[in-house]
N, C-alpha and C. Protein backbone atom coordinates (compact mmCIF):
# COMPACT_ATOMS: atom_id res chain seq x y z
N UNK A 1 88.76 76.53 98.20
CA UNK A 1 87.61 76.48 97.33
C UNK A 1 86.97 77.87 97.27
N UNK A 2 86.74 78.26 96.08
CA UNK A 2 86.47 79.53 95.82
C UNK A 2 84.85 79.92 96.66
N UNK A 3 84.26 80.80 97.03
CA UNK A 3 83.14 80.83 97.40
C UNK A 3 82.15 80.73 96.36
N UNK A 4 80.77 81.02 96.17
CA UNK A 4 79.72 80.78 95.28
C UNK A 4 79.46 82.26 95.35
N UNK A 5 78.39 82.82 94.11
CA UNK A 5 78.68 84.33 93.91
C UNK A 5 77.33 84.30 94.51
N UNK A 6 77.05 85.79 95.29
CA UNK A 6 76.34 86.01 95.98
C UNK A 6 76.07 85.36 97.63
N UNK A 7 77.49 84.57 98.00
CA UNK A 7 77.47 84.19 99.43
C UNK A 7 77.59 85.16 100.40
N UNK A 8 77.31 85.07 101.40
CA UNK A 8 76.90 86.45 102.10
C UNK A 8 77.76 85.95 103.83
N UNK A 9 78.40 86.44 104.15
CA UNK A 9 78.57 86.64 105.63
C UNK A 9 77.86 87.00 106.51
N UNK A 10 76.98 86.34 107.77
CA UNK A 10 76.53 86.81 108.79
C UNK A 10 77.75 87.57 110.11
N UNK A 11 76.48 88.26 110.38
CA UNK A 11 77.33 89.02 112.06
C UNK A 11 76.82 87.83 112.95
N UNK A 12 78.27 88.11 114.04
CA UNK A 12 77.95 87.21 114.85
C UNK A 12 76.78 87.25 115.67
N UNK A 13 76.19 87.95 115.51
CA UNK A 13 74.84 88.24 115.98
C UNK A 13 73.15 87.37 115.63
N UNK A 14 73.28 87.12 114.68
CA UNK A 14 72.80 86.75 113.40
C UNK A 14 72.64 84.66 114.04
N UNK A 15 74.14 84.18 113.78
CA UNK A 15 74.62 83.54 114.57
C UNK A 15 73.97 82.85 115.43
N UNK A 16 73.96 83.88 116.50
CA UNK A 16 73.30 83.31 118.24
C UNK A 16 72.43 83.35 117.97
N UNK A 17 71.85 84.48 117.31
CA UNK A 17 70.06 83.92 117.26
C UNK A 17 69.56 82.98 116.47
N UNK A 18 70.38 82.06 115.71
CA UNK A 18 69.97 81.33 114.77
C UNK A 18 70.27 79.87 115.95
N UNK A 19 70.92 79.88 116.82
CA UNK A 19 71.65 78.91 117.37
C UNK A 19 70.82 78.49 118.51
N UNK A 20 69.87 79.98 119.44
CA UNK A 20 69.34 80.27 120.33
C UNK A 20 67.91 80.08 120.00
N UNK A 21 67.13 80.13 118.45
CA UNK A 21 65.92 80.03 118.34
C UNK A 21 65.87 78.18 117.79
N UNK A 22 66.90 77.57 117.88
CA UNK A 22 67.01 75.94 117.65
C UNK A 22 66.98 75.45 118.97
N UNK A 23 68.21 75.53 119.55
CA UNK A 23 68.16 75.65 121.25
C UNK A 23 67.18 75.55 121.99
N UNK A 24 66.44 76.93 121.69
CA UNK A 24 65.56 77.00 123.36
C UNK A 24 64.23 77.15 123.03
N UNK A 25 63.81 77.28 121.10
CA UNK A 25 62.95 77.43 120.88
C UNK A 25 62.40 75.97 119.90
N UNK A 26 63.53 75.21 119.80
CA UNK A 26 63.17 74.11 118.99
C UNK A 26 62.16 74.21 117.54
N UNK A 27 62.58 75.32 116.83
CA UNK A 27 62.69 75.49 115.79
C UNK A 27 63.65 74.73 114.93
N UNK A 28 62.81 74.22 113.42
CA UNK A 28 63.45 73.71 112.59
C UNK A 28 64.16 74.36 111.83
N UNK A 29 65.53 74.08 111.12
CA UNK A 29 66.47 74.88 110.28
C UNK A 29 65.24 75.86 109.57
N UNK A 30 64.95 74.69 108.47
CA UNK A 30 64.05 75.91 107.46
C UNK A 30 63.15 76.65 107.99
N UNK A 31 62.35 76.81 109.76
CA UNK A 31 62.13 78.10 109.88
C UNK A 31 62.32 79.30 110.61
N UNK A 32 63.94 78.52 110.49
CA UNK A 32 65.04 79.79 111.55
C UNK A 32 65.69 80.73 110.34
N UNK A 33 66.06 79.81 109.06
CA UNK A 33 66.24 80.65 107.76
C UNK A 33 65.62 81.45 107.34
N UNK A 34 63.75 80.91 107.39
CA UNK A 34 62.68 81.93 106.79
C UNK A 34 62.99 83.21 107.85
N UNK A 35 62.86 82.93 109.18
CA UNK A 35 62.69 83.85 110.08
C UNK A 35 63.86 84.93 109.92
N UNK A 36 64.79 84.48 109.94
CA UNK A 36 66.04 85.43 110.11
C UNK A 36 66.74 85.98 108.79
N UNK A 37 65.96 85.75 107.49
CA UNK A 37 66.31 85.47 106.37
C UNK A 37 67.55 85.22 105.82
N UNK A 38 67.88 84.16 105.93
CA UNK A 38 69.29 83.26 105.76
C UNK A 38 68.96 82.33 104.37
N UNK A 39 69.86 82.38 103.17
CA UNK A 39 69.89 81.65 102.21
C UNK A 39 69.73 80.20 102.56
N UNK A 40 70.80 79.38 103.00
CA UNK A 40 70.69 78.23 103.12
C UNK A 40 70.71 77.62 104.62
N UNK A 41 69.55 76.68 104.27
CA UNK A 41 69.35 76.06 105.88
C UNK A 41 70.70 75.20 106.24
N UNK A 42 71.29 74.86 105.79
CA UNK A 42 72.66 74.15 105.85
C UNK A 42 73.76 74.95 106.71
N UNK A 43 73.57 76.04 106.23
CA UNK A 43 74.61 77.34 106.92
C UNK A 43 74.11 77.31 108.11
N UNK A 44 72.83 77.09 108.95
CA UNK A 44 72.71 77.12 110.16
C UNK A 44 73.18 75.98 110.67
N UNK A 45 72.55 74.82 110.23
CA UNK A 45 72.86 73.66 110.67
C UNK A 45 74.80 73.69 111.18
N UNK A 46 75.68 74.02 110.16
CA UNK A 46 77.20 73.99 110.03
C UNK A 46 76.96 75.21 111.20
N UNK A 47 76.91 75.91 111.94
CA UNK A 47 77.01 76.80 112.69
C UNK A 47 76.55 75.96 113.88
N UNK A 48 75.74 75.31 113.89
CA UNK A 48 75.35 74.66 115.17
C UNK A 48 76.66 73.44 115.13
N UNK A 49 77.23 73.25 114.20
CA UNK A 49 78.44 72.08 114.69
C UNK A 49 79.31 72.77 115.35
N UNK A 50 79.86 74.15 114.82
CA UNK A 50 80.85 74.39 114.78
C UNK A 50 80.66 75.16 116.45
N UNK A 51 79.09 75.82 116.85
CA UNK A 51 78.96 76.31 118.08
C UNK A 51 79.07 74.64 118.81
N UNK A 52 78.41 73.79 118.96
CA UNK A 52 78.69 72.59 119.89
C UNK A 52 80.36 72.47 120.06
N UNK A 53 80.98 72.16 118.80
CA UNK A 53 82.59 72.05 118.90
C UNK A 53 83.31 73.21 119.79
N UNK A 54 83.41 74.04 119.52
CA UNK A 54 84.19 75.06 119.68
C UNK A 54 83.66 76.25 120.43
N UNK A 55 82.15 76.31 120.37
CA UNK A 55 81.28 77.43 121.37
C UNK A 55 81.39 78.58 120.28
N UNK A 56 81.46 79.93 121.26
CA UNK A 56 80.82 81.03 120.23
C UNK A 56 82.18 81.67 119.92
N UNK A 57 83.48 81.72 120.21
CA UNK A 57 84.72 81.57 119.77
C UNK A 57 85.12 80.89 118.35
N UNK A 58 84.09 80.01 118.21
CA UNK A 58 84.70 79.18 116.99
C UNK A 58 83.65 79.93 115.39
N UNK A 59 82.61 80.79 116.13
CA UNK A 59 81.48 81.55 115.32
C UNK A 59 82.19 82.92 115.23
N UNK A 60 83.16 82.99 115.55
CA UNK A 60 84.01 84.48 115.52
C UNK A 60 84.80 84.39 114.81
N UNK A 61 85.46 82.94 114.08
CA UNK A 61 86.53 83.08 113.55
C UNK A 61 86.70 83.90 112.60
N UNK A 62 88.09 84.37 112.08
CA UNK A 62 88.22 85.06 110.56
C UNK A 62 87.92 83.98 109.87
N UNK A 63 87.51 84.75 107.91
CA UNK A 63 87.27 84.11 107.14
C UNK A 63 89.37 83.09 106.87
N UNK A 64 88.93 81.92 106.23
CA UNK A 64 89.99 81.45 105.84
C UNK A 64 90.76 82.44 104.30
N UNK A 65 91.85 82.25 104.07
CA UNK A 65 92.46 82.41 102.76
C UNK A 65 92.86 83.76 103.00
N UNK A 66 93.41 84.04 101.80
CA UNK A 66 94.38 85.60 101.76
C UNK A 66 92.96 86.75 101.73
N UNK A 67 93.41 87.82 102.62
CA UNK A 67 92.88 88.78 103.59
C UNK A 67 92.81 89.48 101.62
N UNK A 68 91.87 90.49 101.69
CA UNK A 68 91.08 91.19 100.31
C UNK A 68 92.08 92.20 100.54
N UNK A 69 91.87 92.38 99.39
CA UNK A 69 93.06 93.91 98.97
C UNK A 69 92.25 95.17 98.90
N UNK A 70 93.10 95.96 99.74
CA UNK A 70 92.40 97.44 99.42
C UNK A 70 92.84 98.48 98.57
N UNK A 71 91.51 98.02 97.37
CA UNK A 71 92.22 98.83 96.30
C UNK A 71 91.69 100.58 96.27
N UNK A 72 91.03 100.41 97.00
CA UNK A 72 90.44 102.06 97.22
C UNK A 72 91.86 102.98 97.76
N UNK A 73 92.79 102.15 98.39
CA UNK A 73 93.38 103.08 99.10
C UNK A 73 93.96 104.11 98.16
N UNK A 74 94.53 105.32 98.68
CA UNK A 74 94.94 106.41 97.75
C UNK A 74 96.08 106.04 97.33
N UNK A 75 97.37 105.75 98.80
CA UNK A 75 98.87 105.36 98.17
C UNK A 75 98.70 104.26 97.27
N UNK A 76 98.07 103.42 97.37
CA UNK A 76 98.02 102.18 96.05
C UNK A 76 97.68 102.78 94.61
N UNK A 77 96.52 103.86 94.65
CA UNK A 77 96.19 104.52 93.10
C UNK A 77 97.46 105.92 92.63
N UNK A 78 98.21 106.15 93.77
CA UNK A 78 99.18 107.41 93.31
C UNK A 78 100.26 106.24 92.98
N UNK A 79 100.45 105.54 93.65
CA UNK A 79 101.57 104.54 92.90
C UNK A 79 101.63 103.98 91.63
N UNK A 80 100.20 103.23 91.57
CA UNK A 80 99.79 103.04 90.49
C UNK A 80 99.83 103.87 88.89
N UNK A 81 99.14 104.76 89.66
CA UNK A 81 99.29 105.90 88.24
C UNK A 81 100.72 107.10 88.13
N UNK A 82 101.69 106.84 89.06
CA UNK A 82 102.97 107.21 88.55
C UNK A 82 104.04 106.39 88.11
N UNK A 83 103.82 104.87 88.37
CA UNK A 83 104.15 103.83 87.25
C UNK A 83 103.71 104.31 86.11
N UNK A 84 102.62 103.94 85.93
CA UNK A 84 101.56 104.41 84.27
C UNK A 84 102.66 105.61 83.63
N UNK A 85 102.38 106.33 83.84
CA UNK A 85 102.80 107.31 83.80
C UNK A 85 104.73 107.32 83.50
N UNK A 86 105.08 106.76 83.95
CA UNK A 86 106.98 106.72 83.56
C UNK A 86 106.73 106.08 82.62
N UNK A 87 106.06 104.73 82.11
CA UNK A 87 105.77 103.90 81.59
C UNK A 87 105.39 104.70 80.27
N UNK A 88 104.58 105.19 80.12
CA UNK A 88 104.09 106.44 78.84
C UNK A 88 104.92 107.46 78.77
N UNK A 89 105.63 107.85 79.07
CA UNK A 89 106.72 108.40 79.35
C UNK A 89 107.93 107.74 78.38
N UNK A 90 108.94 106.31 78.63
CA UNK A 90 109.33 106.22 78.48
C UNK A 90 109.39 105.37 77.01
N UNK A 91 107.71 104.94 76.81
CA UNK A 91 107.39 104.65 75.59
C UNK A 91 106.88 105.70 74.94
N UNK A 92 106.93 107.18 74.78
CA UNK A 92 106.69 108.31 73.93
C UNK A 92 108.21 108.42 73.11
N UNK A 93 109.36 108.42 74.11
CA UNK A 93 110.70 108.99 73.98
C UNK A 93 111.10 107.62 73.12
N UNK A 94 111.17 106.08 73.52
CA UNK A 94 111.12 104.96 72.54
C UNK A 94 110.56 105.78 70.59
N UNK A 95 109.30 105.90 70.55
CA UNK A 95 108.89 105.90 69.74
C UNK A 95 109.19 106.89 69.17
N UNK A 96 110.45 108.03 69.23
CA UNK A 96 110.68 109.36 68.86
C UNK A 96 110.03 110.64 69.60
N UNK A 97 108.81 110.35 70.07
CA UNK A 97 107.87 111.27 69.75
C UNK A 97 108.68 112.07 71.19
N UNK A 98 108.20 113.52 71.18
CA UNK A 98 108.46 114.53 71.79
C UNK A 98 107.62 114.81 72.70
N UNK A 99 107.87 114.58 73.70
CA UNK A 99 107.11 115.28 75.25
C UNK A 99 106.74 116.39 75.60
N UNK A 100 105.62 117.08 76.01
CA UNK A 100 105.60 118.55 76.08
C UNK A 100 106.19 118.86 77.27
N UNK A 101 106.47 120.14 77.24
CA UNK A 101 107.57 120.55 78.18
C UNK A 101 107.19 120.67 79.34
N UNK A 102 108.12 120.17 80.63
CA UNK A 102 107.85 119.70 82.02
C UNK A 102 107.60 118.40 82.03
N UNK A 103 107.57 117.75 81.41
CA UNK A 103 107.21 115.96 81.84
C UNK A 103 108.87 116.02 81.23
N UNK A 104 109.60 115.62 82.24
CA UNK A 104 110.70 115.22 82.19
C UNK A 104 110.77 113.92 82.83
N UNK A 105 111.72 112.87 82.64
CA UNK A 105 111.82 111.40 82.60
C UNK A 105 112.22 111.57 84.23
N UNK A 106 111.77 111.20 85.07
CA UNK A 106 112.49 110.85 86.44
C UNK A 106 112.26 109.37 86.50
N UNK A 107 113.23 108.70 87.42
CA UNK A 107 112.98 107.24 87.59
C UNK A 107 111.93 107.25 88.64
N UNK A 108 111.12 106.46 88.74
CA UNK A 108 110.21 105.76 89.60
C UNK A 108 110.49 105.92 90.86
N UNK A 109 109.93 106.39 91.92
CA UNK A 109 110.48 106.03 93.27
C UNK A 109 108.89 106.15 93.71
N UNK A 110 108.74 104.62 93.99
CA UNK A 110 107.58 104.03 95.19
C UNK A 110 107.23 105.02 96.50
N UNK A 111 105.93 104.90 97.41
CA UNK A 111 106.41 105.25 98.33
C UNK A 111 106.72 105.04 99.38
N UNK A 112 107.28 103.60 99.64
CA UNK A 112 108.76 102.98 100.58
C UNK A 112 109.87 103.83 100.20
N UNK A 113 109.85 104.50 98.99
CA UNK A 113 111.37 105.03 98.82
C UNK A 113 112.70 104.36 97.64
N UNK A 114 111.79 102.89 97.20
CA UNK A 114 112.39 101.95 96.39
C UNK A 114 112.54 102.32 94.92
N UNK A 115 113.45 103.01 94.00
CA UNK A 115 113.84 103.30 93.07
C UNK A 115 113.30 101.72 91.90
N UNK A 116 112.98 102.02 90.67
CA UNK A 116 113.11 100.90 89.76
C UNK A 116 113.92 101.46 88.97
């Protein structure tokens, strides 16, 4: 299930004190949320199941689902844009048109080393 826009991840920090001011201070959800400023009082509450179940191990877990892509990285944008690039390349020479000199056609090679 996709998340809701603007859901926010706490540190595990965040966490214990939300877990620790119910605990030992017998504070109610809605004013451990106001206090710690946490969107939904529910998110504490589900943190106190999951600390009873599992302890503070189970408040550490990774998020579920496929890990985010890093598109900042550099080898991903030089790859990227020397695809592009053969690609315009090989649709200039398609269409007749003439290349200025030095952009000569090389095949693709990734950088694993994998030829297309």
């Amino acid at each position: 299930m996709a998340r809701k826009k603007g859901s926010k991840d706490y540190p595990l920090e965040i966490k214990l004190e939300a877990i620790r001011l119910r605990e030992e201070e017998g504070l109610l959800y809605k004013e451990i949320t106001e206090k710690l400023k946490i969107y939904d009082p529910g998110r504490v509450r589900n943190w106190m199941k999951i600390y009873r179940r599992e302890g503070k191990a189970g408040l550490k877990k990774p998020r579920r689902g496929r890990p985010r892509k890093d598109r900042d990285s550099l080898e991903e944008r030089i790859k990227y844009l020397e695809m592009e690039n053969t690609l315009l390349k090989a649709l200039a020479i398609e269409l007749g048109e003439e290349l200025p000199e030095g952009l000569d056609i090389e095949p693709f090679i990734d950088i694993e080393g994998n030829s297309e």
